[in-house]
C-alpha atoms as a PDB file:
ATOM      1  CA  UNK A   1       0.000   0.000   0.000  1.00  0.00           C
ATOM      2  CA  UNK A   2       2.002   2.702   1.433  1.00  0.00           C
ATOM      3  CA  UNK A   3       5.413   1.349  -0.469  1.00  0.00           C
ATOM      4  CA  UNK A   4       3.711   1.394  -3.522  1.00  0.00           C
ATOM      5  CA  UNK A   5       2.571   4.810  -3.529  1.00  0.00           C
ATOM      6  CA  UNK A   6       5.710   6.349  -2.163  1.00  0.00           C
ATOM      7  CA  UNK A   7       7.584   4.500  -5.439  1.00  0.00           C
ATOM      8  CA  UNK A   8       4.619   6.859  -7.962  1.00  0.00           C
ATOM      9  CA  UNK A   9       5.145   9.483  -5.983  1.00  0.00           C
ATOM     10  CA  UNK A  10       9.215   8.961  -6.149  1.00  0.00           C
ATOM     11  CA  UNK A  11       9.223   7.773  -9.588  1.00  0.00           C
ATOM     12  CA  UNK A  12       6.820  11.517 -10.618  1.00  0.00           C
ATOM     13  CA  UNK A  13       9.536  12.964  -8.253  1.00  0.00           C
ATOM     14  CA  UNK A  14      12.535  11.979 -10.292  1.00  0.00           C
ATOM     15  CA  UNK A  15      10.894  12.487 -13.915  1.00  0.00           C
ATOM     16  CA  UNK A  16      10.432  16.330 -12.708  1.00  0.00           C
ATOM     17  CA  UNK A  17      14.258  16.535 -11.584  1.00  0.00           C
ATOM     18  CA  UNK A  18      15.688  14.228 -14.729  1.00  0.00           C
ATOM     19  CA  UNK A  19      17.999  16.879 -16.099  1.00  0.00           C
ATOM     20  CA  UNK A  20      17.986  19.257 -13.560  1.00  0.00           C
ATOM     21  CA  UNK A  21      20.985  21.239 -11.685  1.00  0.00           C
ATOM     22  CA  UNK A  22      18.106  21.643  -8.762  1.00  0.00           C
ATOM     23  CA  UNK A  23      19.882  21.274  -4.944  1.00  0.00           C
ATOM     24  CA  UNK A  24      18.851  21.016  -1.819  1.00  0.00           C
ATOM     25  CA  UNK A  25      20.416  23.406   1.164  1.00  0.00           C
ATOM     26  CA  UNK A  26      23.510  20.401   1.097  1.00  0.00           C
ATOM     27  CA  UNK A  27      24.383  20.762  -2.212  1.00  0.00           C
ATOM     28  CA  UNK A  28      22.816  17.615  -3.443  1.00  0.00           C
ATOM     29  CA  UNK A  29      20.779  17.473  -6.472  1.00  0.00           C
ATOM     30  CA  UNK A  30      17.390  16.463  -6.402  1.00  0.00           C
ATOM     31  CA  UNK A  31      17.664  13.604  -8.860  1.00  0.00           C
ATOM     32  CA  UNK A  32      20.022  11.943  -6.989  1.00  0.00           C
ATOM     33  CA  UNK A  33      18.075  12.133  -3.364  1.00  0.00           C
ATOM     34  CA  UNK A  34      15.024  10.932  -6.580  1.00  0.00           C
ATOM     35  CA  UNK A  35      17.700   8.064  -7.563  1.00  0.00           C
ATOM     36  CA  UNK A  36      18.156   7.080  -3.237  1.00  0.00           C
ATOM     37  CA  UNK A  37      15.024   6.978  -2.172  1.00  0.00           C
ATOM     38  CA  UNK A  38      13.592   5.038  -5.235  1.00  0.00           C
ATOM     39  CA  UNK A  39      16.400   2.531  -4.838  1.00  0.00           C
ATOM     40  CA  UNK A  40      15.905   1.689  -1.156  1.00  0.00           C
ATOM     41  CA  UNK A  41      12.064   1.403  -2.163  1.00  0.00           C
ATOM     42  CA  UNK A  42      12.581  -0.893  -4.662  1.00  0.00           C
ATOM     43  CA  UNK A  43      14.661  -2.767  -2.594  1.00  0.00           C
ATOM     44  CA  UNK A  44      12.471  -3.085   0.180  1.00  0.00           C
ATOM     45  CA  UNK A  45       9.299  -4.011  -2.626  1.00  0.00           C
ATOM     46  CA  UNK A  46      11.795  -6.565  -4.066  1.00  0.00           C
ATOM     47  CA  UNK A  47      11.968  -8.142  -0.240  1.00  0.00           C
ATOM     48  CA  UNK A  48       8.383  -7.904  -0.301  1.00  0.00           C
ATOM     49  CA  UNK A  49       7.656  -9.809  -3.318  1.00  0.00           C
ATOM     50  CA  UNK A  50      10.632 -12.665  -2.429  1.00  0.00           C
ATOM     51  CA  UNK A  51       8.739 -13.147   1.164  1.00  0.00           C
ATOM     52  CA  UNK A  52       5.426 -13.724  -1.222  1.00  0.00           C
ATOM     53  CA  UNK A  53       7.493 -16.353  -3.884  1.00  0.00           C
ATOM     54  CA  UNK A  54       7.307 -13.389  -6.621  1.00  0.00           C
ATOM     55  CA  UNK A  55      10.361 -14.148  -7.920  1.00  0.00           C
ATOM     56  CA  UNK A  56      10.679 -12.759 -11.671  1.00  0.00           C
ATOM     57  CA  UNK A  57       8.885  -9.488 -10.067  1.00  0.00           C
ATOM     58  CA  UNK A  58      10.892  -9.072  -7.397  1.00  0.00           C
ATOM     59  CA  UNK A  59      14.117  -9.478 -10.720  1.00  0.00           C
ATOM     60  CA  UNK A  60      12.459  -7.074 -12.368  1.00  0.00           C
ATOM     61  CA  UNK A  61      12.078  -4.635  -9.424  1.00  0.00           C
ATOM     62  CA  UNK A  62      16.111  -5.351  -8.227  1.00  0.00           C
ATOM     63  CA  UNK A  63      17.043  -4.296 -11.724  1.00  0.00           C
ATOM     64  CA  UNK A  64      15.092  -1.456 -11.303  1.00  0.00           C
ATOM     65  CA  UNK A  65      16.849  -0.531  -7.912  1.00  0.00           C
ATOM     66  CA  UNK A  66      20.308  -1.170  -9.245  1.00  0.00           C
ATOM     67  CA  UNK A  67      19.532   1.169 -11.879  1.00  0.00           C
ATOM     68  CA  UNK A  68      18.693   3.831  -9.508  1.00  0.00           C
ATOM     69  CA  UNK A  69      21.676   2.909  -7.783  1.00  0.00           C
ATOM     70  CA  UNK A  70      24.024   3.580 -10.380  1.00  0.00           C
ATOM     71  CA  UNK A  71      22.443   6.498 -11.581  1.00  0.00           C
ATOM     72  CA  UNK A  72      22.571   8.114  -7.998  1.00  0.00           C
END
């Protein structure tokens, strides 16, 4: 429930700052706290889906949040 709508909300997040030179007050951009906080969500839906035997989801998600990993 909640996961899930914190990844559209992420994923809308990080569309808006793809491209961007936008910081926050450290100096970070926005797409890469975007690129963080997708990848531990993905992550922790990926757990989520291995706990319920979803295994080519939860490959597809992983890839997903190694993506966001390198990116960030």
């Amino acid at each position: 429930g909640h996961v899930m709508e914190a990844a559209e909300h992420y994923e809308a997040f990080y569309q808006l700052t793809e491209g961007s030179s936008w910081t926050d007050e450290t100096g970070h951009t926005y797409n890469l706290l975007a690129c963080e906080h997708l990848w531990r969500i993905y992550t922790l839906l990926a757990d989520k889906m291995l706990e319920n035997k979803e295994h080519q989801e939860a490959i597809t998600t992983l890839i997903k949040a190694l993506k966001m990993a390198k990116e960030g």
